[in-house]
Structures are given as structure tokens and as C-alpha cells.
PDB file of N, CA and C in Angstrom:
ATOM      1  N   UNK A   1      31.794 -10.542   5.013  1.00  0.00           N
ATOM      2  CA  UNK A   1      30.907  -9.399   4.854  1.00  0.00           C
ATOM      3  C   UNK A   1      30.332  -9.048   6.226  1.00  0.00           C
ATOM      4  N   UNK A   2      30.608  -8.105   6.236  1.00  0.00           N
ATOM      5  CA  UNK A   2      29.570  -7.056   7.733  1.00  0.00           C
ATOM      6  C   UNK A   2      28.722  -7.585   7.772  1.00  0.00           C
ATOM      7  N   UNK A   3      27.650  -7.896   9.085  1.00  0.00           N
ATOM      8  CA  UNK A   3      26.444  -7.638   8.455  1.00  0.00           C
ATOM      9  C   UNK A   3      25.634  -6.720   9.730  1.00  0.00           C
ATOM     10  N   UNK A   4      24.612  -5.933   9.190  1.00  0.00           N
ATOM     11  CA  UNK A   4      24.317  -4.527  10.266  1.00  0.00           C
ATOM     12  C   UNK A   4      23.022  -4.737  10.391  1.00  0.00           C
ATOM     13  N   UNK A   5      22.113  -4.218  11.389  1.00  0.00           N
ATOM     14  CA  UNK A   5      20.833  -3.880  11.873  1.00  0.00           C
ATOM     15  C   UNK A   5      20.489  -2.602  11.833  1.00  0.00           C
ATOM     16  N   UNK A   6      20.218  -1.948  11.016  1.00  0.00           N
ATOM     17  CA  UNK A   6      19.704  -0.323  10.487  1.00  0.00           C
ATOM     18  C   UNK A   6      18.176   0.315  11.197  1.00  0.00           C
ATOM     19  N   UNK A   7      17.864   0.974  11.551  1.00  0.00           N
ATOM     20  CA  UNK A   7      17.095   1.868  12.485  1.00  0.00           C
ATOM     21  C   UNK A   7      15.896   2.259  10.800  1.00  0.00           C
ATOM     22  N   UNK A   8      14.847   2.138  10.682  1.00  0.00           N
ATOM     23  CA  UNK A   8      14.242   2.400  10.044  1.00  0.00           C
ATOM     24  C   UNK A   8      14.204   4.053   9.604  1.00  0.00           C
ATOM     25  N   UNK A   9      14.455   4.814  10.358  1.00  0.00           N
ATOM     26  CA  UNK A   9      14.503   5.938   9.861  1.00  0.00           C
ATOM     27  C   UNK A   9      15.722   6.308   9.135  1.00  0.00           C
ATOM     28  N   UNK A  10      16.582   5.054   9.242  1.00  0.00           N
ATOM     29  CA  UNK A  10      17.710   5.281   8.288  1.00  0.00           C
ATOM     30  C   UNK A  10      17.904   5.302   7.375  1.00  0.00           C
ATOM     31  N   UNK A  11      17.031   4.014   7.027  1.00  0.00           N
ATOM     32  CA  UNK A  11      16.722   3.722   4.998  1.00  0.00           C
ATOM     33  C   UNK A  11      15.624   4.688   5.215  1.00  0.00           C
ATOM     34  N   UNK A  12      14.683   5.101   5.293  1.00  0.00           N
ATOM     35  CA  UNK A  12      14.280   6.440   4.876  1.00  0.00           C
ATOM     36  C   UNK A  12      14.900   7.206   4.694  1.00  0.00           C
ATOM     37  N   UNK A  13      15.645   7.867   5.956  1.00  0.00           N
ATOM     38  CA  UNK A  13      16.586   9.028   5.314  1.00  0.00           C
ATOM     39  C   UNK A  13      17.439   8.831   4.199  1.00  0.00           C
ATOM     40  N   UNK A  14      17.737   7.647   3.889  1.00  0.00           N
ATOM     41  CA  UNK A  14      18.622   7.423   2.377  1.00  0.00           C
ATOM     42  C   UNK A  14      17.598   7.293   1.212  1.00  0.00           C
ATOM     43  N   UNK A  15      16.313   6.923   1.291  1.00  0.00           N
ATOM     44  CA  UNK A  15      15.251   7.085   0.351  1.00  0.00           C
ATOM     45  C   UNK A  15      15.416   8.941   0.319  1.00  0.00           C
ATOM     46  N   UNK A  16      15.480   9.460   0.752  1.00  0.00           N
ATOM     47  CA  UNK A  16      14.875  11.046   0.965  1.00  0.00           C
ATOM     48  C   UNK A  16      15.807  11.683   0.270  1.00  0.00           C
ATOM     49  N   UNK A  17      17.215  11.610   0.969  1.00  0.00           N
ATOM     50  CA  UNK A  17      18.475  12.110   0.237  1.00  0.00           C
ATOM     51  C   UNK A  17      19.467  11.136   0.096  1.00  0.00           C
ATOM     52  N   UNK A  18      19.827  11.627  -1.261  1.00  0.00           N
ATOM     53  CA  UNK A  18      20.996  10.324  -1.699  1.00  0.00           C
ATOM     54  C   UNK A  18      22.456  11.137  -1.660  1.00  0.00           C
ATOM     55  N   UNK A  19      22.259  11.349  -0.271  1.00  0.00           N
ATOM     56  CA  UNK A  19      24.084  12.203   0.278  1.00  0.00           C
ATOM     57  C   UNK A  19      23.931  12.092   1.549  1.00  0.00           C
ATOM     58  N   UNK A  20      25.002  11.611   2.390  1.00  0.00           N
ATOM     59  CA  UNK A  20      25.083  11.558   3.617  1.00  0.00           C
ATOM     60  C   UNK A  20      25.177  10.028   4.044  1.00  0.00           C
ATOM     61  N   UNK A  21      25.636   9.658   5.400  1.00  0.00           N
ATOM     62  CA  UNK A  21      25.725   8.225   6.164  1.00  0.00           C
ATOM     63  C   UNK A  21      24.501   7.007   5.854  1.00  0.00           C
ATOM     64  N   UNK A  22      23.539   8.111   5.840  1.00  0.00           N
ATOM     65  CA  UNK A  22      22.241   6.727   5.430  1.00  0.00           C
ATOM     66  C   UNK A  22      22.270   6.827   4.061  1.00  0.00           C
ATOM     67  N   UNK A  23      22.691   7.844   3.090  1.00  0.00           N
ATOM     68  CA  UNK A  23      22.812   7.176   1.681  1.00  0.00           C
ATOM     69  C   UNK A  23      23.944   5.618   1.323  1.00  0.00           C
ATOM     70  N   UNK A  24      25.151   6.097   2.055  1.00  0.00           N
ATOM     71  CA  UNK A  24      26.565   5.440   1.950  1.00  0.00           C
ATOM     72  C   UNK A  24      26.187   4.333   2.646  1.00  0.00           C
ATOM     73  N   UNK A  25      25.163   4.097   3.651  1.00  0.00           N
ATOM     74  CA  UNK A  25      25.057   2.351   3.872  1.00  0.00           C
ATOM     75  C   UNK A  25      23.892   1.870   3.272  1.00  0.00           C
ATOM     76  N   UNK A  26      23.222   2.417   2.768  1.00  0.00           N
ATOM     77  CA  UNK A  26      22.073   1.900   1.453  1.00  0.00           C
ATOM     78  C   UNK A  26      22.512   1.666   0.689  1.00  0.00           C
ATOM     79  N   UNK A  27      23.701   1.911  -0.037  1.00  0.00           N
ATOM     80  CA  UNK A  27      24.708   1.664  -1.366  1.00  0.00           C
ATOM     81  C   UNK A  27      25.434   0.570  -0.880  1.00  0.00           C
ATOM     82  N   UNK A  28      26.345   0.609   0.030  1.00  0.00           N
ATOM     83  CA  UNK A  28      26.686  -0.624   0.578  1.00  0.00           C
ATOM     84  C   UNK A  28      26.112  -1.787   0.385  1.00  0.00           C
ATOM     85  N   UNK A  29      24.723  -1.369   1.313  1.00  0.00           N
ATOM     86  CA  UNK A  29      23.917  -2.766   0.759  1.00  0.00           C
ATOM     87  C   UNK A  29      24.019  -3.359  -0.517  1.00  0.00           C
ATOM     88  N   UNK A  30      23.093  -2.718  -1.197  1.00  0.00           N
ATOM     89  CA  UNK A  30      22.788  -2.656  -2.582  1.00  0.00           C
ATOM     90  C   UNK A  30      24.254  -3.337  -3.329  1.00  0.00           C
ATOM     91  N   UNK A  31      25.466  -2.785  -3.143  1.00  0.00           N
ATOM     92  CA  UNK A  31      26.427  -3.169  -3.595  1.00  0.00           C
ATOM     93  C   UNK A  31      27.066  -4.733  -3.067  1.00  0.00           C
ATOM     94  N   UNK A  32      26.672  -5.292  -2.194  1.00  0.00           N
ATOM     95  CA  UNK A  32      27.008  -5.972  -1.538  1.00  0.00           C
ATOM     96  C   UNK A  32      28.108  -6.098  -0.498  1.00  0.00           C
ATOM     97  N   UNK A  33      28.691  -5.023  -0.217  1.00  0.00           N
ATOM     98  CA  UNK A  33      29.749  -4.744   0.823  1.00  0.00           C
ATOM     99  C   UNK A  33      29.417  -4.898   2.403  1.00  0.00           C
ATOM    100  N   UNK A  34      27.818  -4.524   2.518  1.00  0.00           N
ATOM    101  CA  UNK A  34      27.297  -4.991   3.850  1.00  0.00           C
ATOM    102  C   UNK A  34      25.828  -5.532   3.823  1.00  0.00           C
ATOM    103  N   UNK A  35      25.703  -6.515   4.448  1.00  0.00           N
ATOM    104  CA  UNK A  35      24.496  -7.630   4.305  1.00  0.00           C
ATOM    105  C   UNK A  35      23.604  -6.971   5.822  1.00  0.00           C
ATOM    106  N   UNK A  36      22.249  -6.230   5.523  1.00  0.00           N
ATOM    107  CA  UNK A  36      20.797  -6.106   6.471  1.00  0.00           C
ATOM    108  C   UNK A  36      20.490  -7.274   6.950  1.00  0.00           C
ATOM    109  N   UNK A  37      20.668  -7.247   8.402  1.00  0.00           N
ATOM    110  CA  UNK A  37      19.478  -7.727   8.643  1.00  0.00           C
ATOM    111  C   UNK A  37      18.590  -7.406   9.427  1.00  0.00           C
ATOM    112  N   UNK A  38      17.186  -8.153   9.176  1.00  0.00           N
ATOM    113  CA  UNK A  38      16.212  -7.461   9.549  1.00  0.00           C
ATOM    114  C   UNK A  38      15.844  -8.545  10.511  1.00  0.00           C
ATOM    115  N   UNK A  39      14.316  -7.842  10.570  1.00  0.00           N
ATOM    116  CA  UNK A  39      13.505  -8.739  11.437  1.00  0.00           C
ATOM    117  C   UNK A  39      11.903  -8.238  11.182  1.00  0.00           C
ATOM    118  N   UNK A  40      10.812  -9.412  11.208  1.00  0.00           N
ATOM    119  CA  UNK A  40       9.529  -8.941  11.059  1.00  0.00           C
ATOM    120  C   UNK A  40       8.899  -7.433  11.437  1.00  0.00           C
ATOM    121  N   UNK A  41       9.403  -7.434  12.656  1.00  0.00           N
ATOM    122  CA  UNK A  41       8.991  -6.003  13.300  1.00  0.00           C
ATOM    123  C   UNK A  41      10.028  -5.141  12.420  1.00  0.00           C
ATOM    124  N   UNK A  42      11.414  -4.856  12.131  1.00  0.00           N
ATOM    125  CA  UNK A  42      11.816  -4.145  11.821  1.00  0.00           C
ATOM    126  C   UNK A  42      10.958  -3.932  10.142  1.00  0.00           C
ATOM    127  N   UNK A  43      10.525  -4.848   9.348  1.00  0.00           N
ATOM    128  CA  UNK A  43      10.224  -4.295   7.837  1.00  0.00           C
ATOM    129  C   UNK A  43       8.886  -3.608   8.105  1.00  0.00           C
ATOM    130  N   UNK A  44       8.009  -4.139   8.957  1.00  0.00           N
ATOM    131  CA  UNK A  44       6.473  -3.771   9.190  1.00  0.00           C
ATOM    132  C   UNK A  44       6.997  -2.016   9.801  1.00  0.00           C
ATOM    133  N   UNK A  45       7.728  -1.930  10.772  1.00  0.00           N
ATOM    134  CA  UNK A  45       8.065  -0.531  11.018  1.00  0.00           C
ATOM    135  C   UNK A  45       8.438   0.499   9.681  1.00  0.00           C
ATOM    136  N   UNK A  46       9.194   0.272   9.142  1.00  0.00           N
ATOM    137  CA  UNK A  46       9.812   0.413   7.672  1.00  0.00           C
ATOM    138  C   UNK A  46       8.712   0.796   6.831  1.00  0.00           C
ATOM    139  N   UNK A  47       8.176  -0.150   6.250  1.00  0.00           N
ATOM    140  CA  UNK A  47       6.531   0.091   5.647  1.00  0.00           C
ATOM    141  C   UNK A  47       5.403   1.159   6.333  1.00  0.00           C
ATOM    142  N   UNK A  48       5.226   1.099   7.496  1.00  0.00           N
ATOM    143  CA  UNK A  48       4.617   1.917   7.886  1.00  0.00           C
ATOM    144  C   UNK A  48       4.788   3.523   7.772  1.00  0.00           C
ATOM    145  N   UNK A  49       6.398   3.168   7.674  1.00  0.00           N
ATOM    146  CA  UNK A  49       6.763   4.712   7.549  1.00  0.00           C
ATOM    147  C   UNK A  49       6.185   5.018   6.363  1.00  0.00           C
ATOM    148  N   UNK A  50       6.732   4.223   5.409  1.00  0.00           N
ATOM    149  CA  UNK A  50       6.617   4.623   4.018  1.00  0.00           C
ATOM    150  C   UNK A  50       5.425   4.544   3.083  1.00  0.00           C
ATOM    151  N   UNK A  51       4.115   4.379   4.340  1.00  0.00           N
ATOM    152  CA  UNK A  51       2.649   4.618   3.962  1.00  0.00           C
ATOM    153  C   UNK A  51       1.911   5.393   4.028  1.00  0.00           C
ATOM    154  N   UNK A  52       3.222   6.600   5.189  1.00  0.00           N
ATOM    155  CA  UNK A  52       2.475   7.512   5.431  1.00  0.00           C
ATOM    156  C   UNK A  52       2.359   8.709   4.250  1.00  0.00           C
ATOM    157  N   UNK A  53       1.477   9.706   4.253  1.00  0.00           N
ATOM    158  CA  UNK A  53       0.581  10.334   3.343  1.00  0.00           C
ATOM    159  C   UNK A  53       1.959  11.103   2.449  1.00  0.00           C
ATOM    160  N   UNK A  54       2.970  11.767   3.363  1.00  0.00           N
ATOM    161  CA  UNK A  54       3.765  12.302   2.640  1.00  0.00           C
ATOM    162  C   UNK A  54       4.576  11.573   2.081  1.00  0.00           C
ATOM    163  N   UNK A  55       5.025  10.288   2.150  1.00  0.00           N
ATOM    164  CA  UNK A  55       6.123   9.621   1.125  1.00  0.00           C
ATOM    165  C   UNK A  55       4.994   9.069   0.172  1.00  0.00           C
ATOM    166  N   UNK A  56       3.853   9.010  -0.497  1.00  0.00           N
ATOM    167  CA  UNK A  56       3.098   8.367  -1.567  1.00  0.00           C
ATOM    168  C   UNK A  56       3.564   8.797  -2.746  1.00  0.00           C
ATOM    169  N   UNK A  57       3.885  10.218  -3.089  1.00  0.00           N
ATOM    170  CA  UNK A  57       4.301  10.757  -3.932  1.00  0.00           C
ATOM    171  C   UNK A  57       5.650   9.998  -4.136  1.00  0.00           C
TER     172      UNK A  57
END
């Protein structure tokens, strides 16, 4: 199995729209075809995004 380091605005952009390159490696994941990895700083970046006022909804 692959395994990749993803740019936080990537899994956002696949949270946002589920069509396009950051949807197709969020599914990957999910499917198990390619294994994330992360790192402390990378999830805390991640989260932050996704605290801000417009993704709450």
C-alpha cells in the first residue's frame, strides 16, 4: 500500500466537494488503497481549518 502526506487544504477540499483529485484520494483512503500519514502539526493544522466560522455549518 502507498502511503502519502496530504496538504491540509486537500482533505478540505474533498470535505467541500466530492468530485475532483482531493475527492479521489479521500476515497482511497477511506477505501484502503492508500494509507495518510500524518503528523501532530499536520492534524492541529487540519482542525484549525475546520473551526473556522464558515465550515461549522
Amino acid at each position: 500500500m502507498r502511503r502519502v502526506v496530504v496538504d491540509p487544504g486537500v482533505l478540505v477540499s474533498a470535505i467541500i466537494t466530492p468530485r475532483g483529485l482531493p475527492a479521489e484520494i479521500a476515497r482511497a483512503v477511506r477505501e484502503g488503497r492508500l494509507a495518510l500519514v500524518v503528523s501532530p502539526h499536520l492534524l492541529a493544522e487540519h482542525l484549525g481549518v475546520l473551526q473556522r466560522g464558515k465550515f461549522r455549518r
